[in-house]
Protein backbone atom coordinates (compact mmCIF):
# COMPACT_ATOMS: atom_id res chain seq x y z
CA UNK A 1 0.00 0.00 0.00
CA UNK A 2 2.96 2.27 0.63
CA UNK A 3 4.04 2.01 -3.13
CA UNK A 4 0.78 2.63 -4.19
CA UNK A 5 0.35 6.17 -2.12
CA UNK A 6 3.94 6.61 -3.07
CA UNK A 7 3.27 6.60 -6.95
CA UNK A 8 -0.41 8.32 -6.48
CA UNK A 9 1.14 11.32 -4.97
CA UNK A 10 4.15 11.48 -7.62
CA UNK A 11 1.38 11.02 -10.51
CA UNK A 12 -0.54 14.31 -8.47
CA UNK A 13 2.65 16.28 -8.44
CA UNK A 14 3.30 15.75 -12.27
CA UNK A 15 0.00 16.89 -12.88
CA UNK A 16 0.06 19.95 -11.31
CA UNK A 17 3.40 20.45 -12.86
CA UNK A 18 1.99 20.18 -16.43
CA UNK A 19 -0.49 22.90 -15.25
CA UNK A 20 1.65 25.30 -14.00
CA UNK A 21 4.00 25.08 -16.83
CA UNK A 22 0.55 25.85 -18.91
CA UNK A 23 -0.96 28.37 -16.82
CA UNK A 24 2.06 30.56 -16.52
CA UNK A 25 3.32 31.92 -19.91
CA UNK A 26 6.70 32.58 -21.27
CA UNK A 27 8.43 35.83 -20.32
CA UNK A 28 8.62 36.62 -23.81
CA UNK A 29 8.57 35.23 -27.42
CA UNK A 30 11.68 34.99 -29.48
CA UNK A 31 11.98 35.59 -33.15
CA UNK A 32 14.83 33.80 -35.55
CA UNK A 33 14.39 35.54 -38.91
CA UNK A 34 16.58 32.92 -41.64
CA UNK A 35 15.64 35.91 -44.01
CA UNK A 36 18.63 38.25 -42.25
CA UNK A 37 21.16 34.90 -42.28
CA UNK A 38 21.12 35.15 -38.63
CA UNK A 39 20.48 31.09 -38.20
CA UNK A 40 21.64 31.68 -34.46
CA UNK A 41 19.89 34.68 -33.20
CA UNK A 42 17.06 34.85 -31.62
CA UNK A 43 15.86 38.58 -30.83
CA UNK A 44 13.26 39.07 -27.56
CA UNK A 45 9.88 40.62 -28.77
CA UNK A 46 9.33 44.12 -27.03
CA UNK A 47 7.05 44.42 -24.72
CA UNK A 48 4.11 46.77 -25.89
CA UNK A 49 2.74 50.01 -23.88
CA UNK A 50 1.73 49.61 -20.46
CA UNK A 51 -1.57 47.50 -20.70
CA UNK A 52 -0.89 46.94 -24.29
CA UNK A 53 -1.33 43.41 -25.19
CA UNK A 54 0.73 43.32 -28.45
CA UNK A 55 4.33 42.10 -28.65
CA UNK A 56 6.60 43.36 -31.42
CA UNK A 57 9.94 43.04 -33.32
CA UNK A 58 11.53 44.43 -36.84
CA UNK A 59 14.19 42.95 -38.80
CA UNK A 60 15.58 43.98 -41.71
CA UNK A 61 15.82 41.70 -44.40
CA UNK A 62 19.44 40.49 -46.24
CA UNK A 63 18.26 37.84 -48.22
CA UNK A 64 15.17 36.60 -50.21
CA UNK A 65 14.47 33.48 -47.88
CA UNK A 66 10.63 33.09 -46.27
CA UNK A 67 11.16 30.98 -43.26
CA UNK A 68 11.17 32.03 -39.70
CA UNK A 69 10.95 30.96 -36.39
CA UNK A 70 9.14 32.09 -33.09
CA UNK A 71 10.18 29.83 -29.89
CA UNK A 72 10.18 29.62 -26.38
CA UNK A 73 12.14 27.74 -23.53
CA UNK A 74 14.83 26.78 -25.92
CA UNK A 75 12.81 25.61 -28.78
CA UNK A 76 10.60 23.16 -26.72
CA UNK A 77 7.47 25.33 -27.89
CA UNK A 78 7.13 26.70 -31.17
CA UNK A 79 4.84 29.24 -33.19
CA UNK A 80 4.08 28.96 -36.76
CA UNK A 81 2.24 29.34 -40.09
CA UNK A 82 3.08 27.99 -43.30
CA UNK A 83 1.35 30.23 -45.41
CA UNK A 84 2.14 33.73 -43.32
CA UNK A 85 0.81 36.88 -45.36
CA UNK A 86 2.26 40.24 -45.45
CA UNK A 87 0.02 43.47 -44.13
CA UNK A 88 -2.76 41.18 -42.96
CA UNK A 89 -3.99 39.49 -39.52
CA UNK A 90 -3.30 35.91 -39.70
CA UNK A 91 -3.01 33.04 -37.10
CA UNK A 92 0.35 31.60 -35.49
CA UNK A 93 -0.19 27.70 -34.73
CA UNK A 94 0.78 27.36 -31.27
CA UNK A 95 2.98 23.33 -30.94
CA UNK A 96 6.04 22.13 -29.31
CA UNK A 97 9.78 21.94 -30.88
CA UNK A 98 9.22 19.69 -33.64
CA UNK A 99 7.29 21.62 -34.99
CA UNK A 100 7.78 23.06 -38.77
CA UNK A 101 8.81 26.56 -39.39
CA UNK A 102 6.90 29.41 -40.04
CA UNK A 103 6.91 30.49 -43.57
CA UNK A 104 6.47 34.14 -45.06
CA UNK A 105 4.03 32.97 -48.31
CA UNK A 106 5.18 35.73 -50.88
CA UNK A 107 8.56 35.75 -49.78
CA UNK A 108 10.43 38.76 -48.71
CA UNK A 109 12.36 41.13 -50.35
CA UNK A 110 15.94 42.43 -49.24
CA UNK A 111 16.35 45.52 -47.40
CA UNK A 112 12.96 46.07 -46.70
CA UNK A 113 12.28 46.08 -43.16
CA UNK A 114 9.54 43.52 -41.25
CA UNK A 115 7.82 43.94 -38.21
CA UNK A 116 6.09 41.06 -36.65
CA UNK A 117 3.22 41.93 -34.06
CA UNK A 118 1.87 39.21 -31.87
CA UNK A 119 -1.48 39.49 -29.78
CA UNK A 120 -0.71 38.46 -25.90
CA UNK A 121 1.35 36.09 -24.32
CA UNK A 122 0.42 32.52 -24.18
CA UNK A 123 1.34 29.00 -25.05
CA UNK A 124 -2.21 28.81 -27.55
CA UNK A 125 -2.68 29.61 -31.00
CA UNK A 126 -2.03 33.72 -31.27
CA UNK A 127 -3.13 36.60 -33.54
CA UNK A 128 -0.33 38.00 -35.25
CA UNK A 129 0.77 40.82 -38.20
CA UNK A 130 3.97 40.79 -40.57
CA UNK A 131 4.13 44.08 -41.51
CA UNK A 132 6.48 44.97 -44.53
CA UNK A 133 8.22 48.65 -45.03
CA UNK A 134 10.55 49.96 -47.49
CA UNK A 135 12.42 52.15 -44.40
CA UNK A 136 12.79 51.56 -40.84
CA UNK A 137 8.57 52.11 -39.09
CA UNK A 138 9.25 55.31 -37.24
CA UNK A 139 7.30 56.45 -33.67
CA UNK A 140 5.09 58.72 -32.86
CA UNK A 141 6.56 61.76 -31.03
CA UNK A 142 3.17 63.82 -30.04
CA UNK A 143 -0.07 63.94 -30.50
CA UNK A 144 -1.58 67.77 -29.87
CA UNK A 145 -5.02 69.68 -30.61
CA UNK A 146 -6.42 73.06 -30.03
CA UNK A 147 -9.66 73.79 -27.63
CA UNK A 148 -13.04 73.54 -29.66
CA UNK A 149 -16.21 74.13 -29.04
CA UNK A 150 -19.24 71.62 -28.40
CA UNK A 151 -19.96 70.55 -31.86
CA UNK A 152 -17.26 71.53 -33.42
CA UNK A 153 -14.42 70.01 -35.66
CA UNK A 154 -11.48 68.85 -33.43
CA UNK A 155 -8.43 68.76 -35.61
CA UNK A 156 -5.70 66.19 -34.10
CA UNK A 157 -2.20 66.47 -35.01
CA UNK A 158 0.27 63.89 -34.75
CA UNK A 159 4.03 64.26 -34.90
CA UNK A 160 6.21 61.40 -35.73
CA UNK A 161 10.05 60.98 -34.99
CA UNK A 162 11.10 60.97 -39.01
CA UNK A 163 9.99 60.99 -42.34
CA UNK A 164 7.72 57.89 -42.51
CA UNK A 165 8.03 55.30 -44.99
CA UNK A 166 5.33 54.89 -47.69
CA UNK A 167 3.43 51.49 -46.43
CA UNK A 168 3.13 53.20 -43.36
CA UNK A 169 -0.68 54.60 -42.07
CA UNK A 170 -0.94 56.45 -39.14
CA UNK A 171 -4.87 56.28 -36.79
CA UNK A 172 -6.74 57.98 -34.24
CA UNK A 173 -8.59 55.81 -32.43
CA UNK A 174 -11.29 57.87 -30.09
CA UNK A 175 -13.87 57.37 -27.72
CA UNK A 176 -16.32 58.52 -25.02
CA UNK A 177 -16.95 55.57 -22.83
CA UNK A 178 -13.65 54.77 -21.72
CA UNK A 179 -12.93 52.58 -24.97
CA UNK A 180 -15.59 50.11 -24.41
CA UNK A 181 -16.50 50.83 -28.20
CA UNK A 182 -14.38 53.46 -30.22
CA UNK A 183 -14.45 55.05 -34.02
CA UNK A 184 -11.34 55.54 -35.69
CA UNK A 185 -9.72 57.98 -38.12
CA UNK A 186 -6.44 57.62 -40.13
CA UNK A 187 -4.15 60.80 -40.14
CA UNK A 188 -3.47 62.50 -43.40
CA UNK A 189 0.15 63.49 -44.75
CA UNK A 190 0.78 66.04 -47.60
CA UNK A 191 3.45 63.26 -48.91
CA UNK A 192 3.66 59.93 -47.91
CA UNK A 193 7.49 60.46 -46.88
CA UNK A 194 6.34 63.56 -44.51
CA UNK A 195 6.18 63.57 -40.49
CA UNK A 196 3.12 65.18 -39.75
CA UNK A 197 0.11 64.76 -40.56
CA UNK A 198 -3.41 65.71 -39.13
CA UNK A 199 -6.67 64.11 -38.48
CA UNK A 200 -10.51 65.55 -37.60
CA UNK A 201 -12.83 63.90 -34.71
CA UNK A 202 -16.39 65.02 -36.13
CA UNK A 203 -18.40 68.19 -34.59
CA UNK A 204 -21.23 65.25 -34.71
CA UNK A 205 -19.23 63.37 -32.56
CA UNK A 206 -18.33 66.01 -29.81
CA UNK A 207 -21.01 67.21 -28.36
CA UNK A 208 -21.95 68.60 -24.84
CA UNK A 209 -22.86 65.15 -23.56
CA UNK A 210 -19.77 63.66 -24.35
CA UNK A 211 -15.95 63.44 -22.66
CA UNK A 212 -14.12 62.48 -25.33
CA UNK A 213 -10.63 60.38 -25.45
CA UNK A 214 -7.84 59.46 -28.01
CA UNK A 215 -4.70 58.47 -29.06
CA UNK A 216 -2.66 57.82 -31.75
């Protein structure tokens, strides 16, 4: 009976081992990009803003290969998909290390830049973004606006750090109930090289009832 009680509680104890390891997510995802010939490098994702949910990494490209790799505790869990598209929302397979390589489906091209965007932190299937740019994605340095009126126009301007590339688009995203449901605008550039741009929440939309938030 000993032995028996023995193994019972070592079968518990692996079980709430497999949970834990389960229930508590990596630290952060890692990214090999074959398409920069750096077979050995893994780059951390960064962290997003605070509360933000998205992780996120660019890598500029050297060569014209499609694979990649995003891994955790030393390749024992993997994240994949083997038809990946470019400037679209598409879903990373979520398995453990022998698991096949992600692949980029129209290929990449060199010296363009690619930022990879992942939605949360957890050993599942994820949301994720490739993003492709012909220059490095720049930030966003301020976002300003003058005092209006109840019903009036509220122009939003939005300064970046540099001279954007042309893929990249620039939002507003506004609301008045704390971002429970939100519109959104996209900021206008006179070129699509320039650095600031501006934006208009509606007179419609800001009226005396509301308290209205945004960012960029």
């Amino acid at each position: 009976m000993m032995i028996k009680y023995t193994q019972f509680i070592f079968f518990i104890a692996m079980i709430i081992a497999a949970c834990t390891s389960l229930t508590f997510a990596q630290a952060n995802y890692a990214w090999i990009a074959e398409f920069d010939n750096n077979y050995s490098t893994s780059r951390t994702f960064n962290d997003g803003a605070t509360g933000a949910t998205i992780r996120s990494l660019t890598v500029q490209s050297t060569s014209n290969t499609d694979e990649y790799v995003i891994e955790w505790d030393n390749f024992n869990n993997k994240w994949q998909n083997g038809a990946s598209p470019l400037d679209a929302e598409f879903t990373l397979f979520h398995g453990l290390g022998g698991s096949p390589n992600g692949v980029v489906s129209s290929g990449t091209t060199t010296g363009n830049y690619y930022t990879f965007q992942i939605d949360g932190l957890s050993y599942t299937n994820r949301n994720a973004v490739i993003m492709e740019t012909s220059s490095l994605p720049v930030n966003i340095s301020t976002v300003t606006s003058s005092f209006v009126a109840p019903n009036e126009d509220e122009v939003i301007t939005v300064t970046l750090s540099g001279a954007k590339s042309p893929e990249e688009r620039v939002f507003i995203r506004y609301s008045d109930n704390g971002f429970s449901s939100s519109e959104v605008a996209e900021v206008s550039f006179a070129t699509t090289t320039a650095s600031t741009g501006t934006t208009t929440i509606p007179g419609s939309y800001n009226t005396p009832s509301r308290s209205v938030s945004y960012y960029a």
